[in-house]
C-alpha atoms as a PDB file:
ATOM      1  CA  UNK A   1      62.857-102.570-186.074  1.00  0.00           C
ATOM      2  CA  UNK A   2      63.809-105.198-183.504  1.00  0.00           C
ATOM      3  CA  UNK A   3      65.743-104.325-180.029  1.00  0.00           C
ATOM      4  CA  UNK A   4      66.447-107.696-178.358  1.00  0.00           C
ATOM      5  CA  UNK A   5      66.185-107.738-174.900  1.00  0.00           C
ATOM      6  CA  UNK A   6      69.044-109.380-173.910  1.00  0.00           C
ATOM      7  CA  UNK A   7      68.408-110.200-170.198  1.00  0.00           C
ATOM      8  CA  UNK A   8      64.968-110.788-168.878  1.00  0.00           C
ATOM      9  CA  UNK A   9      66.054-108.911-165.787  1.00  0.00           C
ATOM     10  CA  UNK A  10      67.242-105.906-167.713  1.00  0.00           C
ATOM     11  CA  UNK A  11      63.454-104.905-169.751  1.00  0.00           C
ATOM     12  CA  UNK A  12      61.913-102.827-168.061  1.00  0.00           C
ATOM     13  CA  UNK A  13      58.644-104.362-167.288  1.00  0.00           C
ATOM     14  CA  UNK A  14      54.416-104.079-167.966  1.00  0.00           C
ATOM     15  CA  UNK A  15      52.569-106.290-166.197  1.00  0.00           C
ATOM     16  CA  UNK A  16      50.893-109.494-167.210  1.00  0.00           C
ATOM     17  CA  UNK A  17      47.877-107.950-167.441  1.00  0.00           C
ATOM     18  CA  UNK A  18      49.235-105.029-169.481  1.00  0.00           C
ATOM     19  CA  UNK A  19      50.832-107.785-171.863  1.00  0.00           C
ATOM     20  CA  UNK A  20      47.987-109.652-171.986  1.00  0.00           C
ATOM     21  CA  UNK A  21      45.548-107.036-172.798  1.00  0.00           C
ATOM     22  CA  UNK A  22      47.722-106.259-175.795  1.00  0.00           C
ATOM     23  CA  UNK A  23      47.500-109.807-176.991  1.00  0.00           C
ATOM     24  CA  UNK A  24      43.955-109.864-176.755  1.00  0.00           C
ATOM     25  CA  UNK A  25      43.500-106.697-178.509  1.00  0.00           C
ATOM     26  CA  UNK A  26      46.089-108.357-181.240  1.00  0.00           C
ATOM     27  CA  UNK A  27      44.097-111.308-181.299  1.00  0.00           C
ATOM     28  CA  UNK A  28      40.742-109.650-181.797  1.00  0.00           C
ATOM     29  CA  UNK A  29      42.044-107.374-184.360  1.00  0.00           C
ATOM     30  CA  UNK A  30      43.903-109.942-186.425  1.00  0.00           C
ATOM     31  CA  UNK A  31      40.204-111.951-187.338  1.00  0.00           C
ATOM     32  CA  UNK A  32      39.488-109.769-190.217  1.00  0.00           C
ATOM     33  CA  UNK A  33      35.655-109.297-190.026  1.00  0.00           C
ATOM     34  CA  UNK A  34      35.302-112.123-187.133  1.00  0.00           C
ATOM     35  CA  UNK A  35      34.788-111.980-183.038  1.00  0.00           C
ATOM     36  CA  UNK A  36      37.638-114.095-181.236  1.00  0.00           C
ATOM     37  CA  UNK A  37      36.279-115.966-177.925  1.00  0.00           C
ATOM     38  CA  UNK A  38      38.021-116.085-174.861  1.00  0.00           C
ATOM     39  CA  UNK A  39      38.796-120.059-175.332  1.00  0.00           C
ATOM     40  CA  UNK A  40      40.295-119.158-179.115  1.00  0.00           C
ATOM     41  CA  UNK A  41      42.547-116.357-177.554  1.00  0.00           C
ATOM     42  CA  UNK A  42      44.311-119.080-174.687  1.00  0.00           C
ATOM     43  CA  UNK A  43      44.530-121.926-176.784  1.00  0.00           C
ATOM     44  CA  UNK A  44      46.247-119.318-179.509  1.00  0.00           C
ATOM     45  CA  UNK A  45      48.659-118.278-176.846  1.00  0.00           C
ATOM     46  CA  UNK A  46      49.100-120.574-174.105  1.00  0.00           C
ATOM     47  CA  UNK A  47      47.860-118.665-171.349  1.00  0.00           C
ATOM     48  CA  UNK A  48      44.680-118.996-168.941  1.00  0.00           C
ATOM     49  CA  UNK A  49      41.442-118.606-169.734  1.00  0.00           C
ATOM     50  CA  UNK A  50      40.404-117.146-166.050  1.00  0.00           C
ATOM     51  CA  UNK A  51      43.009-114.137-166.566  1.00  0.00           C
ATOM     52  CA  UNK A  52      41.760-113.747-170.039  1.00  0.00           C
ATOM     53  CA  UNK A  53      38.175-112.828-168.584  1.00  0.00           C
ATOM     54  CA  UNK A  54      39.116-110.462-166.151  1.00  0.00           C
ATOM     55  CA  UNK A  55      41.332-108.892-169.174  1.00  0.00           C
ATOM     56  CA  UNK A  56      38.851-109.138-171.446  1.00  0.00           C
ATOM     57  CA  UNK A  57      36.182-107.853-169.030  1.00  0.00           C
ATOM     58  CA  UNK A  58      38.691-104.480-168.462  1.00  0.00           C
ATOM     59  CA  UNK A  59      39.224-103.999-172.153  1.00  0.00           C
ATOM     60  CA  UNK A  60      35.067-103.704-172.721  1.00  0.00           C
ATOM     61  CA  UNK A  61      34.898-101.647-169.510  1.00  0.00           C
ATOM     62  CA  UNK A  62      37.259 -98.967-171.441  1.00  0.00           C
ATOM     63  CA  UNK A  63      35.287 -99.084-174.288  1.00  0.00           C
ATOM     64  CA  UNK A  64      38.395-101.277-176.777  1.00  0.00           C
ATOM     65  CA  UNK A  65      36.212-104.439-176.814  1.00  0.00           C
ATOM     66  CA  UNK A  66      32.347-105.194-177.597  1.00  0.00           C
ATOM     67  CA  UNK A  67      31.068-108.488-177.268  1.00  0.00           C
ATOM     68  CA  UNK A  68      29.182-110.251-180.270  1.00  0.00           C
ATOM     69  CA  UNK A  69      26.194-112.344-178.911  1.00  0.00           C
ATOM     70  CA  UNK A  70      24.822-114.970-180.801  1.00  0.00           C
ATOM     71  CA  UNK A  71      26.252-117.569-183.113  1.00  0.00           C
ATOM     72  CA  UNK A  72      29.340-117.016-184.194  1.00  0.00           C
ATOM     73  CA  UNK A  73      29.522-114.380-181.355  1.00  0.00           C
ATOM     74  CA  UNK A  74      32.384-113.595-179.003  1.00  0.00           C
ATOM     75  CA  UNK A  75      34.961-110.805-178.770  1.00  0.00           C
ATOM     76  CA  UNK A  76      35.269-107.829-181.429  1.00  0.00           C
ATOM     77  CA  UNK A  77      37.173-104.108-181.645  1.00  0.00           C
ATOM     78  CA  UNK A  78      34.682-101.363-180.628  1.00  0.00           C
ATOM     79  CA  UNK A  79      36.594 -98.928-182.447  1.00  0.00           C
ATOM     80  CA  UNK A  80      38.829 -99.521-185.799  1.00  0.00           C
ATOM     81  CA  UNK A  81      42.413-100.327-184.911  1.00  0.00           C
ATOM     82  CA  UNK A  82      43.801 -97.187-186.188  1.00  0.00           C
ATOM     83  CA  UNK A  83      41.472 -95.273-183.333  1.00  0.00           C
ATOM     84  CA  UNK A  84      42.795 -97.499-180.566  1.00  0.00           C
ATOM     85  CA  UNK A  85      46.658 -96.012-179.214  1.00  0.00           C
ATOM     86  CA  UNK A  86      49.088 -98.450-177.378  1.00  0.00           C
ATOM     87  CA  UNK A  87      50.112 -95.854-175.250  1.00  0.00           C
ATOM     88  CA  UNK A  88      46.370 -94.986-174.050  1.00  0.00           C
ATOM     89  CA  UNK A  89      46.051 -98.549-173.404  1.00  0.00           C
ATOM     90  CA  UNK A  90      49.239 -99.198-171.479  1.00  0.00           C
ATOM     91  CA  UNK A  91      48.329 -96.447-169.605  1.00  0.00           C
ATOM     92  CA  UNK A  92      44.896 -97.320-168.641  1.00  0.00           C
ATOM     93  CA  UNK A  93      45.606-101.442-167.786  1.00  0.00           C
ATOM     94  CA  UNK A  94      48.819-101.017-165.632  1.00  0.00           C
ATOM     95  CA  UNK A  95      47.713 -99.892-162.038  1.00  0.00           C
ATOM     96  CA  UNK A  96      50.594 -97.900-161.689  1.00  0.00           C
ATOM     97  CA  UNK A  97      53.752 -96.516-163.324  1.00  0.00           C
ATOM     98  CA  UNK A  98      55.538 -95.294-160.505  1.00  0.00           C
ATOM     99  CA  UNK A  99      58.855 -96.917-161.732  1.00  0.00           C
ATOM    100  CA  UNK A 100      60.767 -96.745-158.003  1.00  0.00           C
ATOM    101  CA  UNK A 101      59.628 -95.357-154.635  1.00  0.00           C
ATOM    102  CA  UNK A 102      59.982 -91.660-155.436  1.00  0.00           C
ATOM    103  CA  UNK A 103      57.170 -91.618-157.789  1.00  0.00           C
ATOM    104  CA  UNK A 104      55.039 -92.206-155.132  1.00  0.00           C
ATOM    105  CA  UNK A 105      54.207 -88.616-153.492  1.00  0.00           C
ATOM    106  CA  UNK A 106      52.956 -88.902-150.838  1.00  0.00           C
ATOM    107  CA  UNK A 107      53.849 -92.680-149.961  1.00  0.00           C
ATOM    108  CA  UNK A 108      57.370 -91.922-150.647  1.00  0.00           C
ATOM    109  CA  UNK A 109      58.766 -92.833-147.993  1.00  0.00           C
ATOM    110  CA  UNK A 110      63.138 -92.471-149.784  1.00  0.00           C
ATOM    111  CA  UNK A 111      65.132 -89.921-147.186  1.00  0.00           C
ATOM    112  CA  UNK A 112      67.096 -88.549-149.930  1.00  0.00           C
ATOM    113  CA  UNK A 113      63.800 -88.221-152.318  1.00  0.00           C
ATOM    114  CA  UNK A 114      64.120 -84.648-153.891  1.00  0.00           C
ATOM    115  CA  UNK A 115      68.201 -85.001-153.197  1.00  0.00           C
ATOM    116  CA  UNK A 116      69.440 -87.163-156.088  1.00  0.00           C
ATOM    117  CA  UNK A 117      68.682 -87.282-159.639  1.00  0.00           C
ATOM    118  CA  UNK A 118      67.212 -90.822-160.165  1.00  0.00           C
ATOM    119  CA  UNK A 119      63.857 -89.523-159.804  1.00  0.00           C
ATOM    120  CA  UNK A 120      64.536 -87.121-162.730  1.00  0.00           C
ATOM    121  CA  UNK A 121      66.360 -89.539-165.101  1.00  0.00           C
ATOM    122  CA  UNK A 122      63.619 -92.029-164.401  1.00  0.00           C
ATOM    123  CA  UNK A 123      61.111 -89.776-165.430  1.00  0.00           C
ATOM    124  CA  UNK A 124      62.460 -88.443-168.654  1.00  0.00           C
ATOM    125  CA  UNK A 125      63.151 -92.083-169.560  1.00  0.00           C
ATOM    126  CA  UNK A 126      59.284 -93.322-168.449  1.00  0.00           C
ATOM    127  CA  UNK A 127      58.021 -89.818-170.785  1.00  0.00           C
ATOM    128  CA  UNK A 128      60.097 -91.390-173.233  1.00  0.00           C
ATOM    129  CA  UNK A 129      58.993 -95.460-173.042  1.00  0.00           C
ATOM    130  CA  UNK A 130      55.435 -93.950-173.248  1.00  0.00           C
ATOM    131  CA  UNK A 131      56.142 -91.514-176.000  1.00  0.00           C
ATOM    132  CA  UNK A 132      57.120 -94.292-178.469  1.00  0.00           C
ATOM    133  CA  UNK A 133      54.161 -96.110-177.516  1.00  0.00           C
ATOM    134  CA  UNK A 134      51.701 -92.713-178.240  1.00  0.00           C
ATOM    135  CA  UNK A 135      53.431 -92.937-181.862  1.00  0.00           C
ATOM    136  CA  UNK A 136      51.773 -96.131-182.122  1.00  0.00           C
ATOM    137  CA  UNK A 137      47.539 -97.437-182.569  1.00  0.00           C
ATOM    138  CA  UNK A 138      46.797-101.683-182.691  1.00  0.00           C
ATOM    139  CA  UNK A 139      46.926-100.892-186.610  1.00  0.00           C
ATOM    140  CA  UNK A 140      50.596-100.525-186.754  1.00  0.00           C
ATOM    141  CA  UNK A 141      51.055-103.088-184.653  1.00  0.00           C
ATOM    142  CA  UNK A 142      48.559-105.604-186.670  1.00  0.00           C
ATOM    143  CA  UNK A 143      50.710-104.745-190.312  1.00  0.00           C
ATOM    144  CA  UNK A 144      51.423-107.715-190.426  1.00  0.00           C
ATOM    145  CA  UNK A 145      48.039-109.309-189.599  1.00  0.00           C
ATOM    146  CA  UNK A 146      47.952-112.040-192.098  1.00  0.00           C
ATOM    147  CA  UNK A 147      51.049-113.893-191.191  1.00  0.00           C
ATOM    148  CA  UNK A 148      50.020-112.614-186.808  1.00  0.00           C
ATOM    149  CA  UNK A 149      46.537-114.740-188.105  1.00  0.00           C
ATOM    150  CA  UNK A 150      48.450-117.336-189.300  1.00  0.00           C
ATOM    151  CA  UNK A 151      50.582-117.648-186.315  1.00  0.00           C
ATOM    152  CA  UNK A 152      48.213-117.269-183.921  1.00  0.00           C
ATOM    153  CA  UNK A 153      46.109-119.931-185.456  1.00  0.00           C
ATOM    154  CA  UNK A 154      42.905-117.902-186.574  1.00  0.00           C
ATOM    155  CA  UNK A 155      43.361-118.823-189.755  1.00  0.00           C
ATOM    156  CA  UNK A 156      45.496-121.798-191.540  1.00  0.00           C
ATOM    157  CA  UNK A 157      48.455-120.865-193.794  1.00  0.00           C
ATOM    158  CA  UNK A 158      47.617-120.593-197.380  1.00  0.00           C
ATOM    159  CA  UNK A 159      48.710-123.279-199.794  1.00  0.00           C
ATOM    160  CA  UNK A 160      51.150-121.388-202.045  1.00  0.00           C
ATOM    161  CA  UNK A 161      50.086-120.938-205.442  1.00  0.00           C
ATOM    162  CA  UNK A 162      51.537-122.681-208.595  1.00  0.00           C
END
């Protein structure tokens, strides 16, 4: 299922490292049998190669990536992609979720903090963002990982067969 996002200002937002350790993680799972380097994953999406380290570098810290030394080496899943949740990993790359200034706690600094009923709603709908995302492991989101290889430029589309 597909829910545009009809104003860029409206989405509610991960950050770039967030979205970029998700690509990465896409990337990496979608070379069957293969390690993906760091130069392979920014030429496949157009991004830098610096931020990609420091992504990458995260993602091995938490135990999601392993690198492959030698030839042929580079980037691979340390764990299968059905053992690897979204929601874990959103949860682990952003530095923070506090949505507005009453999630803070003790750095709130809102005078009518504990008065209104934003905090509340915002909650309930952050419990529910993350709660579709716990649903969900890098192998549902790599079902389509032939044509996501294809795409991405890991491997060349097939010549169809006559």
């Amino acid at each position: 299922m597909r829910i545009p996002v009809h104003n860029e200002d409206s989405a509610m937002r991960l950050t770039q490292h967030t979205d970029y350790a998700l690509r990465v993680l896409i990337h990496v799972g979608s070379k069957a049998g293969g390690a993906s380097t760091i130069r392979e994953i920014a030429e496949s999406y157009g991004i830098s190669r610096n931020h990609l380290m420091k992504v990458a570098h995260e993602l091995g810290r938490i135990g999601l990536l392993a690198p492959q030394r030698g030839r042929g080496g580079g980037l691979a899943l340390a764990r299968a992609p059905a053992e690897i949740n979204v929601g874990d990993v959103v949860r682990r790359m952003e530095e923070s979720l506090a949505l507005v200034e009453c999630f803070k706690g003790p750095a709130n600094t809102c005078p009518i903090a504990g008065l209104c009923r934003l905090e509340i709603a915002l909650a309930q709908a952050l419990q529910a963002f993350l709660a579709v995302l716990d649903r969900l492991t890098l192998a549902d989101l790599l079902v389509n990982r032939a044509a996501i290889a294809v795409r991405l430029g890991i491997v060349s589309n097939p010549a169809p067969s006559s």
